[in-house]
C-alpha atoms as a PDB file:
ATOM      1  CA  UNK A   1     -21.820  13.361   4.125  1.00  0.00           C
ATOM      2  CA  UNK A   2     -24.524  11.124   3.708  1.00  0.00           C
ATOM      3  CA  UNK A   3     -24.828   8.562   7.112  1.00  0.00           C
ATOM      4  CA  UNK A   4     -24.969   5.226   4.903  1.00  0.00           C
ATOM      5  CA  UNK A   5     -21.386   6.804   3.785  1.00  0.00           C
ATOM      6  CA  UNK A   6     -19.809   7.205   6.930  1.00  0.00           C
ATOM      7  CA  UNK A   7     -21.206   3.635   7.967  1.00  0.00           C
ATOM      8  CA  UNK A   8     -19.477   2.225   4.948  1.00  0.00           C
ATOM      9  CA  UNK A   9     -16.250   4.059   4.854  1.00  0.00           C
ATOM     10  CA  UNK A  10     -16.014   3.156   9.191  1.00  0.00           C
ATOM     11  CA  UNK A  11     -16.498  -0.561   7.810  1.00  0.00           C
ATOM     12  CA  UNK A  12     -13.830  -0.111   6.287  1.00  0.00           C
ATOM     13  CA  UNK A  13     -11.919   1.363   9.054  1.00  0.00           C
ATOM     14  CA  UNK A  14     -12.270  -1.307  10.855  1.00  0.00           C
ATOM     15  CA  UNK A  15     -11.032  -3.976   7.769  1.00  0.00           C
ATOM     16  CA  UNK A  16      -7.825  -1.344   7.141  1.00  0.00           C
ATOM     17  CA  UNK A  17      -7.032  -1.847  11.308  1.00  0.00           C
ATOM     18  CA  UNK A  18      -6.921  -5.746  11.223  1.00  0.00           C
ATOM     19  CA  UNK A  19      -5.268  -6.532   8.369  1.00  0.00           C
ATOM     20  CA  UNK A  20      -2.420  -3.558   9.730  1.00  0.00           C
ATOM     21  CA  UNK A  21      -2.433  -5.458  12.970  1.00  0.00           C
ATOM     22  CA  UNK A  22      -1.647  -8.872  11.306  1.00  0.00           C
ATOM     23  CA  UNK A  23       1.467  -7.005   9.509  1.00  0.00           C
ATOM     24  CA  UNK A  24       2.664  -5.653  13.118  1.00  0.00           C
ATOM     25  CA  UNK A  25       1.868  -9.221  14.599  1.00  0.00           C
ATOM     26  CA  UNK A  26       4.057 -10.557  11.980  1.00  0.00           C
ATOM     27  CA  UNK A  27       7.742 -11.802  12.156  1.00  0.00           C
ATOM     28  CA  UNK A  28       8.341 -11.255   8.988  1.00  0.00           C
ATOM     29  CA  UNK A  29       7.053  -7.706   8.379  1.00  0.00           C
ATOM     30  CA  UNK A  30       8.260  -7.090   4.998  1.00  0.00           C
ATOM     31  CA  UNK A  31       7.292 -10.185   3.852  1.00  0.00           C
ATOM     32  CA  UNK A  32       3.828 -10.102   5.178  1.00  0.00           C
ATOM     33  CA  UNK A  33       2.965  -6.549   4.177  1.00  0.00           C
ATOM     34  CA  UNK A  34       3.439  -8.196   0.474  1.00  0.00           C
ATOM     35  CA  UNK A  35       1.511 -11.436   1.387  1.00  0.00           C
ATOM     36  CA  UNK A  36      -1.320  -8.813   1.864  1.00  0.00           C
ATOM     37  CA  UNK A  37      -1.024  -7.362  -1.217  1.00  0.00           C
ATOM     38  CA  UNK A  38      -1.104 -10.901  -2.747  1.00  0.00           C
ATOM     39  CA  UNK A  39      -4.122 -12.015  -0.542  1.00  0.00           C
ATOM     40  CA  UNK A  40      -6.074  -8.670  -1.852  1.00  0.00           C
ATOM     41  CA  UNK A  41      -4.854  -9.563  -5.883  1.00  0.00           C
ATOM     42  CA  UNK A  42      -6.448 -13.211  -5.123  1.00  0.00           C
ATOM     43  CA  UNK A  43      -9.464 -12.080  -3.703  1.00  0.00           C
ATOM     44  CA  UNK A  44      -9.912  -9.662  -6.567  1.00  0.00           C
ATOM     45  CA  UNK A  45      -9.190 -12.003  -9.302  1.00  0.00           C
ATOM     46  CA  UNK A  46     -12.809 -14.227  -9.125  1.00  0.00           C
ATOM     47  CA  UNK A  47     -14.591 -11.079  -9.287  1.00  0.00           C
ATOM     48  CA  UNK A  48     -12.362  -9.371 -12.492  1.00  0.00           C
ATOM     49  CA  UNK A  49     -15.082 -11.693 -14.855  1.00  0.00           C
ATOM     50  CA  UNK A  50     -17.805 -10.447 -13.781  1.00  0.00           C
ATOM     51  CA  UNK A  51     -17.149  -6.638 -13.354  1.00  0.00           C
ATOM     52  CA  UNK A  52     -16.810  -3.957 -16.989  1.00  0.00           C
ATOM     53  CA  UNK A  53     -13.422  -3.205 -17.988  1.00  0.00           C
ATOM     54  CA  UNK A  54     -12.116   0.072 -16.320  1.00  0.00           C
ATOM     55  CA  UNK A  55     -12.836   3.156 -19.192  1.00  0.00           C
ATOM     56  CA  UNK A  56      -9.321   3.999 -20.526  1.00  0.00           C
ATOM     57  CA  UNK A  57      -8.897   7.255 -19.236  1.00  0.00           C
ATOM     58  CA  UNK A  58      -8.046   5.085 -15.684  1.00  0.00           C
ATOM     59  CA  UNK A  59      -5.380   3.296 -16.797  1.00  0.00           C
ATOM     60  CA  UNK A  60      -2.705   5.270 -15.940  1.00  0.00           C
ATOM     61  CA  UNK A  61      -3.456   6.046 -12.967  1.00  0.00           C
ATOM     62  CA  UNK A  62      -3.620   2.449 -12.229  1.00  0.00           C
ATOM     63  CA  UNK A  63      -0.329   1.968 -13.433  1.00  0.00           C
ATOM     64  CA  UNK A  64       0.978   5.388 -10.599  1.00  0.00           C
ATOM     65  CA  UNK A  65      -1.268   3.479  -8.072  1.00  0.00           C
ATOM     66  CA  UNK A  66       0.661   0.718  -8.396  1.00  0.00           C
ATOM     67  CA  UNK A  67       3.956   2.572  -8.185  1.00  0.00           C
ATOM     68  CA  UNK A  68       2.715   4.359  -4.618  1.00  0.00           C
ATOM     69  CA  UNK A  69       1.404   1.458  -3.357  1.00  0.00           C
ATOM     70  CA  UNK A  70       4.497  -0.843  -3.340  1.00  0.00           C
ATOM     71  CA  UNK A  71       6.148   2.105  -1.760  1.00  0.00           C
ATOM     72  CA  UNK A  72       3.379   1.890   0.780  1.00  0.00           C
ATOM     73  CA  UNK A  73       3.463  -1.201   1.491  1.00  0.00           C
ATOM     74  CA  UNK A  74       7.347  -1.378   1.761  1.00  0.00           C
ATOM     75  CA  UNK A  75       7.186   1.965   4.044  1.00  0.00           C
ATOM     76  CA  UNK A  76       4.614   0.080   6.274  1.00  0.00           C
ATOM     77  CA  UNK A  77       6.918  -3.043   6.837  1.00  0.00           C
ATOM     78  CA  UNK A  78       9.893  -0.403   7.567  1.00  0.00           C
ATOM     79  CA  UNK A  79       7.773   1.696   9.789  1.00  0.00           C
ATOM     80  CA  UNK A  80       7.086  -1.296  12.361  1.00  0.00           C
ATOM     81  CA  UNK A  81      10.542  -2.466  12.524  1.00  0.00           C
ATOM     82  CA  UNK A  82      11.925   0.909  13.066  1.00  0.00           C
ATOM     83  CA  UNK A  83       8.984   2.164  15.873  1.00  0.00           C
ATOM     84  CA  UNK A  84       5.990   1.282  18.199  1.00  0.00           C
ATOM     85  CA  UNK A  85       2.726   0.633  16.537  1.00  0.00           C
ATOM     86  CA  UNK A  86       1.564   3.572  19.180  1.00  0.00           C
ATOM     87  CA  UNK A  87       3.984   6.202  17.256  1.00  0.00           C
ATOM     88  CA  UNK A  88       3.838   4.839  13.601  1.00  0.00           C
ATOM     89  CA  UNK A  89       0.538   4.109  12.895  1.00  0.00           C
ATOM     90  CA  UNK A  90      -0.846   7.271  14.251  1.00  0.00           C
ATOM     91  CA  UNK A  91       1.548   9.400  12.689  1.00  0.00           C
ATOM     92  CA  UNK A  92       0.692   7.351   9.178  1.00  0.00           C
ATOM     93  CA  UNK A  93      -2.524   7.842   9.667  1.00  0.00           C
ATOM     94  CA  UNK A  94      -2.880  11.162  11.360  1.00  0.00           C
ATOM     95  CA  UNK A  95      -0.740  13.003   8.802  1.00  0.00           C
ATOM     96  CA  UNK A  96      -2.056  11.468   5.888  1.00  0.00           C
ATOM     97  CA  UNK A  97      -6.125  13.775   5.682  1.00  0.00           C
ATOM     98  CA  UNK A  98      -4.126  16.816   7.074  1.00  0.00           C
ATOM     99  CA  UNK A  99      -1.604  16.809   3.362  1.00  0.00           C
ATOM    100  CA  UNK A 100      -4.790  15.804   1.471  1.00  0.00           C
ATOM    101  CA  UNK A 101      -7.126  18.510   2.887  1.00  0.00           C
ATOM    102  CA  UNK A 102      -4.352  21.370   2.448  1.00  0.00           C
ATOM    103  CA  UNK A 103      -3.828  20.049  -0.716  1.00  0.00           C
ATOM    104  CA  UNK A 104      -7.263  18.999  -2.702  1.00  0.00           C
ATOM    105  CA  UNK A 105      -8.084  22.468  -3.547  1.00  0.00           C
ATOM    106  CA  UNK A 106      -4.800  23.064  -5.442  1.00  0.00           C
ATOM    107  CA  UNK A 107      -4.526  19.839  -7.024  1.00  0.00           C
ATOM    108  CA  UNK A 108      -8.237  18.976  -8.183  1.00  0.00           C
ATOM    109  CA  UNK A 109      -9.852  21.990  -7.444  1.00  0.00           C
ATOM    110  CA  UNK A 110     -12.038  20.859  -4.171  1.00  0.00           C
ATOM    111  CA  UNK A 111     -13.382  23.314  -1.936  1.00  0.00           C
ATOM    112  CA  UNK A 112     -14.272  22.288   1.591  1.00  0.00           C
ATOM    113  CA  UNK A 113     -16.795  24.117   3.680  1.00  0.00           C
ATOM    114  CA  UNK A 114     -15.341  25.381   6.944  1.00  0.00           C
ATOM    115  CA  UNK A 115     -17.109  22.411   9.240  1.00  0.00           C
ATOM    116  CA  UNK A 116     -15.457  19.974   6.906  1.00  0.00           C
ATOM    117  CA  UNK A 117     -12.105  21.836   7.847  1.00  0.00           C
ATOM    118  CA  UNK A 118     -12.820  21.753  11.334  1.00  0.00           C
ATOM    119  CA  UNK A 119     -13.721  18.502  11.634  1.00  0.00           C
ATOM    120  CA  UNK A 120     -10.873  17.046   9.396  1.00  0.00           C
ATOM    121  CA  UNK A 121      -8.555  19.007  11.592  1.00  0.00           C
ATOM    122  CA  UNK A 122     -10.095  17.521  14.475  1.00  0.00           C
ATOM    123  CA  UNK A 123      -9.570  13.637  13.624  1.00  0.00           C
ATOM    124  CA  UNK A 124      -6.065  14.006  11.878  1.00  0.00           C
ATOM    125  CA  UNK A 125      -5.491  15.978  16.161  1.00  0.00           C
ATOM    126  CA  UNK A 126      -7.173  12.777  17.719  1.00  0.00           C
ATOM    127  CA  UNK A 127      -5.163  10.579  15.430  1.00  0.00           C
ATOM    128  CA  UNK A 128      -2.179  12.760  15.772  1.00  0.00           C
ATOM    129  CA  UNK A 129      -2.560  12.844  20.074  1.00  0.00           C
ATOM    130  CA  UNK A 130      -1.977   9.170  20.192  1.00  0.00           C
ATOM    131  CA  UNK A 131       1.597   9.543  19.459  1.00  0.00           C
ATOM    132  CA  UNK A 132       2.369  10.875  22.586  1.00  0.00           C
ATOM    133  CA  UNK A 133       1.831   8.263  24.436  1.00  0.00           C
ATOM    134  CA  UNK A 134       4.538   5.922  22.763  1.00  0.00           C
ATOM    135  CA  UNK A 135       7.937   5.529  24.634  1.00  0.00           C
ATOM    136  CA  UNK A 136       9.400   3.500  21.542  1.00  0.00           C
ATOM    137  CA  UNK A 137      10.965   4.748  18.252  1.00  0.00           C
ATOM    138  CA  UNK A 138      12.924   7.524  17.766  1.00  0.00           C
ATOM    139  CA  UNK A 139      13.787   9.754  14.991  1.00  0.00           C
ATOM    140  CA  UNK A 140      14.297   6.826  12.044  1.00  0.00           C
ATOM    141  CA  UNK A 141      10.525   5.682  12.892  1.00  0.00           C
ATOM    142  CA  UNK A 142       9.024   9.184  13.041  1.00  0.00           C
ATOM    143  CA  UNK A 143      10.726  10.210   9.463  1.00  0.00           C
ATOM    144  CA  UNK A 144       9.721   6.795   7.909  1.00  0.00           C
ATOM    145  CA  UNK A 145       6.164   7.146   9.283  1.00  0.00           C
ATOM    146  CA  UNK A 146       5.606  11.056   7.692  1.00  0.00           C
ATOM    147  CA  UNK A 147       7.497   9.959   4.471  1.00  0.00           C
ATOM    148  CA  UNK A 148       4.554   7.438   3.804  1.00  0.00           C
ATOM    149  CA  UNK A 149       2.264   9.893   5.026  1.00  0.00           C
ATOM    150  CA  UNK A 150       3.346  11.635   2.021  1.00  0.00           C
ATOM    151  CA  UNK A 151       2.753   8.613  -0.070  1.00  0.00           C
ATOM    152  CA  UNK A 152      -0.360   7.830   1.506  1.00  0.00           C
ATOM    153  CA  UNK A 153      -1.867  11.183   0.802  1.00  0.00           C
ATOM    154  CA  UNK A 154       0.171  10.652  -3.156  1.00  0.00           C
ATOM    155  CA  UNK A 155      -2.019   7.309  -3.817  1.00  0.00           C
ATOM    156  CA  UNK A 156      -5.612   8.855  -2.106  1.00  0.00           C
ATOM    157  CA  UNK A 157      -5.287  11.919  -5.004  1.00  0.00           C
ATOM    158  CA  UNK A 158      -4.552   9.263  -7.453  1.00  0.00           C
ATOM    159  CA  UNK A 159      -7.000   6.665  -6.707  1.00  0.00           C
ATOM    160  CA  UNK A 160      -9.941   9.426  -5.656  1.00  0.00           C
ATOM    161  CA  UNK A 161      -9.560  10.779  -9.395  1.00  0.00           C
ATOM    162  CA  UNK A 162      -9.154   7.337 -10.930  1.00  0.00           C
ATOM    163  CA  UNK A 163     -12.233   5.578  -9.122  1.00  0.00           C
ATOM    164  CA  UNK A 164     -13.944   8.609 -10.549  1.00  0.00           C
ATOM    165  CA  UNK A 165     -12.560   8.458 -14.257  1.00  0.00           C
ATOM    166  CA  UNK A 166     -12.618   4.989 -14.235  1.00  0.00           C
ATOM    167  CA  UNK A 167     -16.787   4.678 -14.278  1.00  0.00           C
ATOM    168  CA  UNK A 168     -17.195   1.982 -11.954  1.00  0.00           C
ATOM    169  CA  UNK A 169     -14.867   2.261  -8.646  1.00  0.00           C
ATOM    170  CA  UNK A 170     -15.497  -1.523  -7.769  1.00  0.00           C
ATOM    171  CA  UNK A 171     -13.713  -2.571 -11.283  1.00  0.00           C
ATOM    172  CA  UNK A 172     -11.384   0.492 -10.395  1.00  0.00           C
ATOM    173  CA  UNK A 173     -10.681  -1.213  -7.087  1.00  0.00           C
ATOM    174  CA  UNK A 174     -10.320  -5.082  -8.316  1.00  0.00           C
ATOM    175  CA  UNK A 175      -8.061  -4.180 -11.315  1.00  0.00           C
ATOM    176  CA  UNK A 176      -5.726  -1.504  -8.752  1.00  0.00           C
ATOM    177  CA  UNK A 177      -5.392  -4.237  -6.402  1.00  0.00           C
ATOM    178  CA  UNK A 178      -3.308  -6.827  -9.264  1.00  0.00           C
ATOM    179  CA  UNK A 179      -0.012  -5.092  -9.830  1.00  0.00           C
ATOM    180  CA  UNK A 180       1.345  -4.280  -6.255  1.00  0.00           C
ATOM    181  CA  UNK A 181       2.170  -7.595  -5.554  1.00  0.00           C
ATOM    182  CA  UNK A 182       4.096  -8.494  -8.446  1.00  0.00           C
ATOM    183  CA  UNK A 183       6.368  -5.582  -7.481  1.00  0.00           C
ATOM    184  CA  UNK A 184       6.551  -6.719  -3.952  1.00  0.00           C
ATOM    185  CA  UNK A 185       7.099 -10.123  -4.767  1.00  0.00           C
ATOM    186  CA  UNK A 186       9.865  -9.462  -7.655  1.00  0.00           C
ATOM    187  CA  UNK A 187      11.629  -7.229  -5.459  1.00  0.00           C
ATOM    188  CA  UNK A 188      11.483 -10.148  -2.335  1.00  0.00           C
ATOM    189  CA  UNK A 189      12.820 -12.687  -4.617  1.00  0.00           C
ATOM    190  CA  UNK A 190      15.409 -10.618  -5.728  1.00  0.00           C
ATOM    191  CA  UNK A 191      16.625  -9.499  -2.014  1.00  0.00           C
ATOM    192  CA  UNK A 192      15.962 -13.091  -0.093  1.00  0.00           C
ATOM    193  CA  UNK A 193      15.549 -15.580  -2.708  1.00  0.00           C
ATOM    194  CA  UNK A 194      12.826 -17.685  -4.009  1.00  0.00           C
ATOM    195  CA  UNK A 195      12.686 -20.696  -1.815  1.00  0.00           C
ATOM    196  CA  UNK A 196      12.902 -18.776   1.485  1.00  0.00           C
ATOM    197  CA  UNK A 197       9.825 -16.646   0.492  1.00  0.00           C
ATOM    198  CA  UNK A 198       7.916 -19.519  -0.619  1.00  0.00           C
ATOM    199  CA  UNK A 199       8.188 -20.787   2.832  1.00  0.00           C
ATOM    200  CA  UNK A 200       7.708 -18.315   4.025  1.00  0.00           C
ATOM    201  CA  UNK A 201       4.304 -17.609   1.921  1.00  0.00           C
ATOM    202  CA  UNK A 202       3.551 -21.368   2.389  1.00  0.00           C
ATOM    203  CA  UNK A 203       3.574 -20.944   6.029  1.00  0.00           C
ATOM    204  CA  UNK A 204       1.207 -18.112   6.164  1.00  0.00           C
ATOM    205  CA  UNK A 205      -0.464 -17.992   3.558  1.00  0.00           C
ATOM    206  CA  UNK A 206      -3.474 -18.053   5.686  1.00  0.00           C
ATOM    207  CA  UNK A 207      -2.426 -14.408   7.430  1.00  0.00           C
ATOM    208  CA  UNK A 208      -2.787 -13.332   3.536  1.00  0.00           C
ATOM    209  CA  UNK A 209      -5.638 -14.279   2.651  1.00  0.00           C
ATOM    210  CA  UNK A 210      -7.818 -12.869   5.627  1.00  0.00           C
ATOM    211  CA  UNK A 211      -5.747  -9.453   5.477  1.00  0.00           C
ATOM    212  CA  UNK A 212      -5.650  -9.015   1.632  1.00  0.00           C
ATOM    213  CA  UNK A 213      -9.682  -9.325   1.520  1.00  0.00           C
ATOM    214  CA  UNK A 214      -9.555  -7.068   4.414  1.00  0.00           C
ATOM    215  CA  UNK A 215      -6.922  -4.929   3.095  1.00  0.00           C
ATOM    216  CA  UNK A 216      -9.267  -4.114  -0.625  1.00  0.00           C
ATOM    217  CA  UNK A 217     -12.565  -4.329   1.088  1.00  0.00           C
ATOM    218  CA  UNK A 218     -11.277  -1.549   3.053  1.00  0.00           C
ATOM    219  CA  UNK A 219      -9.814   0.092   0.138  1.00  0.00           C
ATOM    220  CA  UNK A 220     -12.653  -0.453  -2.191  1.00  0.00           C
ATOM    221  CA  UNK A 221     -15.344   1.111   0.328  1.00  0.00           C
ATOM    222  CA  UNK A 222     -13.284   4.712   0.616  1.00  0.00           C
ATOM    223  CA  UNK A 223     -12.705   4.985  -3.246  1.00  0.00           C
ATOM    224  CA  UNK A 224     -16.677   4.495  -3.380  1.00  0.00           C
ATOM    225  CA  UNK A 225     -16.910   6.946  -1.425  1.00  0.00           C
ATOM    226  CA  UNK A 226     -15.259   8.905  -2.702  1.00  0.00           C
ATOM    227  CA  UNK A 227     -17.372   9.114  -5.706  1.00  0.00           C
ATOM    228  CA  UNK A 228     -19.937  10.340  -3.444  1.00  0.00           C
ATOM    229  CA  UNK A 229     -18.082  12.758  -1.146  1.00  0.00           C
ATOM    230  CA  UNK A 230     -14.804  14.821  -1.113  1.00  0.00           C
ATOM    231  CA  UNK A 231     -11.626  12.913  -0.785  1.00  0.00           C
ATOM    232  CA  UNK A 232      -9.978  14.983   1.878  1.00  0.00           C
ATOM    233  CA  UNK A 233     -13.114  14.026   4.012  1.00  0.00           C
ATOM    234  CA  UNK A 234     -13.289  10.556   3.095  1.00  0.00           C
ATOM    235  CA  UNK A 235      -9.592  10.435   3.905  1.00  0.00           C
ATOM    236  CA  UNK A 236      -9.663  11.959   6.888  1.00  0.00           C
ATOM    237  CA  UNK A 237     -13.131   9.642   8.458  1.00  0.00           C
ATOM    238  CA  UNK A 238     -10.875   7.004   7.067  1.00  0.00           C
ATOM    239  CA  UNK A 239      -8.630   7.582   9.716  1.00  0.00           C
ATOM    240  CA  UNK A 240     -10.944   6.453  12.537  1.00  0.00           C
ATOM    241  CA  UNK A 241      -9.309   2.877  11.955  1.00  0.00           C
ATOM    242  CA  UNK A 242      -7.250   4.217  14.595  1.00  0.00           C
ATOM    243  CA  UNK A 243      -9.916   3.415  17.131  1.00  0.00           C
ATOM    244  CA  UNK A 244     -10.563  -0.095  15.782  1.00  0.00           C
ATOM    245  CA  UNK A 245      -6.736  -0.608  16.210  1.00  0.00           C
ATOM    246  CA  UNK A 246      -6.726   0.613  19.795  1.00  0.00           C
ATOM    247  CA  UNK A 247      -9.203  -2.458  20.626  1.00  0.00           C
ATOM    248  CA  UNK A 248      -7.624  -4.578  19.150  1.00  0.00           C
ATOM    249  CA  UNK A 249      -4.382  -3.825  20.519  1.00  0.00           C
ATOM    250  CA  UNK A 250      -6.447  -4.041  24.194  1.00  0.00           C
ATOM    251  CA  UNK A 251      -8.616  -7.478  23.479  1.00  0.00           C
ATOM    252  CA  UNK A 252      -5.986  -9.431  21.284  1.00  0.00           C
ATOM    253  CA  UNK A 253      -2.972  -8.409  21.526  1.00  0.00           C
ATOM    254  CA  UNK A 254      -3.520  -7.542  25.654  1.00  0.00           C
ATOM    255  CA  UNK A 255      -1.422  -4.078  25.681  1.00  0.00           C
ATOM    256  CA  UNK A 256      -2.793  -1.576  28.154  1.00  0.00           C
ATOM    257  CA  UNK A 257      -4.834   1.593  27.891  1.00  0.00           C
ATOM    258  CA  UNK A 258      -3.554   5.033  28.796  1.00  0.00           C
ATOM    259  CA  UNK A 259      -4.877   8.248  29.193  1.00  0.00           C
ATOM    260  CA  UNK A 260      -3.741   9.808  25.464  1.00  0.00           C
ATOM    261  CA  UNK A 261      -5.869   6.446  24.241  1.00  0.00           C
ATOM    262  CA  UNK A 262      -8.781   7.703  25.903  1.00  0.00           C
ATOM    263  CA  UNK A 263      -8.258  11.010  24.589  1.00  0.00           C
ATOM    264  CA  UNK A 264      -7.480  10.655  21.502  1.00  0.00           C
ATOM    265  CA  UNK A 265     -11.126   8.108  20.751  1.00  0.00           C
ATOM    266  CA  UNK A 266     -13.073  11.327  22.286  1.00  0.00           C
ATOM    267  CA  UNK A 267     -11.579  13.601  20.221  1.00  0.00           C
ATOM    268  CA  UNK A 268     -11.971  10.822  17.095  1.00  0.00           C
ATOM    269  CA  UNK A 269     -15.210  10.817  17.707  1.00  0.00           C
ATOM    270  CA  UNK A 270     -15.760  14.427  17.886  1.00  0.00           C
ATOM    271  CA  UNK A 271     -14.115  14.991  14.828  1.00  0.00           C
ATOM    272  CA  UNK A 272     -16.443  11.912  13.090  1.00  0.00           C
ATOM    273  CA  UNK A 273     -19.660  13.502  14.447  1.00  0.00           C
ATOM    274  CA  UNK A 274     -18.802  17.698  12.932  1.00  0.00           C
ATOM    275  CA  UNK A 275     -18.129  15.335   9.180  1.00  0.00           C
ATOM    276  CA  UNK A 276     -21.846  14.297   9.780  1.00  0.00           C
ATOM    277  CA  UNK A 277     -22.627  17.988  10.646  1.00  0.00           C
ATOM    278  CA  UNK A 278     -21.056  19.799   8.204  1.00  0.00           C
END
C-alpha cells in the first residue's frame, strides 16, 4: 500500500477515535451517536454544490448504506451502555477487518497476498488483545459489540464498491453521509419526543458538530482509499484508531494504562508496518 495511503487512512484513525470518544463521554449516548450523524450531514451539505452528482449505478448502495449505518450508529450507543469502552470498542473494531478479509474474496472477488493476510490478522489480534484487559460488561455487551461487527464489516463491502461505482468517492462520501440522520432522528422523536431531543440537540449541538466533521472526514479518507487499495486492508489499517483511543482515554479522560494496552499498540504497530511490507 502506497505510504501517502496509510498516512491518510491513520488520519483518519485518529478523526474515527475522537468523535467515538465524545459518544462514550456522552450522557446521552443514543442521542449523541445521532447528533454525530447530523453534525457529519451539516458538514457535508456546503460542499454537495460544488462536488458532480454520484453516477447512478451508486445510488443504491447509498440508499443500503444508509440502512447499515443507522444500525451502526444505534449498535454503537447500545454497545457503551451495555459494556466498558475497553471491551466494546475493541471487539467493534477488532472483529470488523477479520469478517471483511475472510470474506472479500467471495463477495467481490479480492485476492490478498499472504503478507496482507498476515498482517491483517495481526492488527484485528492487537485490536482483539485489548479486550482482555476490561473487567466491565458481560455477555449483553460482548454480543452487541460482534453483532455490529457484523454490520460494520456489511457497510465497508457496501461503501468500498459504491465509492468505486460511484466515480468520485468524495461526492460518494458527502451524499452517504445525508440520510442516516433522518433515520436516527425520526426514530428519536418517535421514542422520546420532539421537545426533549431538541434540548437535548440544543444543548450540544457543539459535541455534533466537531464529531460529525470528524466522524465523515474519517469516513471519507478510507473509502478513498479504498479506491486505491483492497478494502479488507484498508479496513483492517483502519482499525489502528484503537491506538488514538488509548491516548485519549490516558490524556483526557485520565484512565490508566495496563499491560494488554501496551501490548496490544506493539502488536498494532507490527501489524501496520507488514501492510507497508506486503
Amino acid at each position: 500500500m502506497p505510504l501517502d495511503v496509510i498516512a491518510l487512512v491513520l488520519f483518519g484513525a485518529l478523526l474515527h477515535a475522537t468523535w467515538n470518544a465524545l459518544v462514550k463521554a456522552g450522557t446521552e449516548k443514543s442521542l449523541d451517536a445521532a447528533m454525530i450523524a447530523l453534525g457529519a450531514a451539516a458538514v457535508a451539505i456546503p460542499f454537495l454544490p460544488f462536488m458532480p452528482l454520484p453516477k447512478p449505478e451508486a445510488w443504491p448502495y447509498i440508499l443500503v448504506s444508509a440502512l447499515f449505518q443507522f444500525a451502526y450508529f444505534q449498535l454503537v450507543a447500545a454497545s457503551y451502555r451495555a459494556g466498558d469502552i475497553g471491551l466494546v470498542y475493541p471487539l467493534m473494531r477488532g472483529a470488523a477487518p477479520l469478517i471483511v478479509a475472510m470474506t472479500s474474496g467471495a463477495l467481490i472477488g479480492e485476492k490478498l497476498t499472504f503478507g496482507t493476510m498476515i498482517g491483517i490478522l495481526t492488527i484485528s489480534a492487537g485490536v482483539l488483545t485489548l479486550a482482555f484487559e476490561s473487567r466491565k460488561g458481560g455477555k449483553n455487551a460482548i454480543v452487541l459489540a460482534l453483532l455490529n461487527a457484523c454490520v460494520i464489516a456489511s457497510y465497508t463491502f457496501v461503501d468500498g464498491i459504491g465509492a468505486r461505482v460511484s466515480g468520485n468517492a468524495i461526492s460518494y462520501t458527502l451524499w452517504m453521509a445525508l440520510l442516516p440522520p433522518v433515520l436516527l432522528f425520526t426514530w428519536a422523536f418517535a421514542r422520546r419526543g420532539i421537545k426533549p431531543v431538541a434540548r437535548h440537540v440544543y444543548k450540544n449541538w457543539w459535541r455534533g458538530l466537531i464529531g460529525g466533521a470528524g466522524s465523515i472526514g474519517a469516513y471519507g479518507l478510507a473509502l478513498w482509499a479504498m479506491t486505491k487499495a483492497p478494502v479488507a486492508t484498508v479496513a483492517a489499517l483502519r482499525e489502528t484508531s484503537i491506538l488514538f483511543a488509548v491516548v485519549i482515554s490516558v490524556v483526557f479522560l485520565k484512565e490508566p494504562v495496563s499491560v494488554w494496552r501496551i501490548a496490544a499498540a506493539c502488536v498494532i504497530a507490527l501489524g501496520a508496518l507488514l501492510l507497508k511490507l506486503a
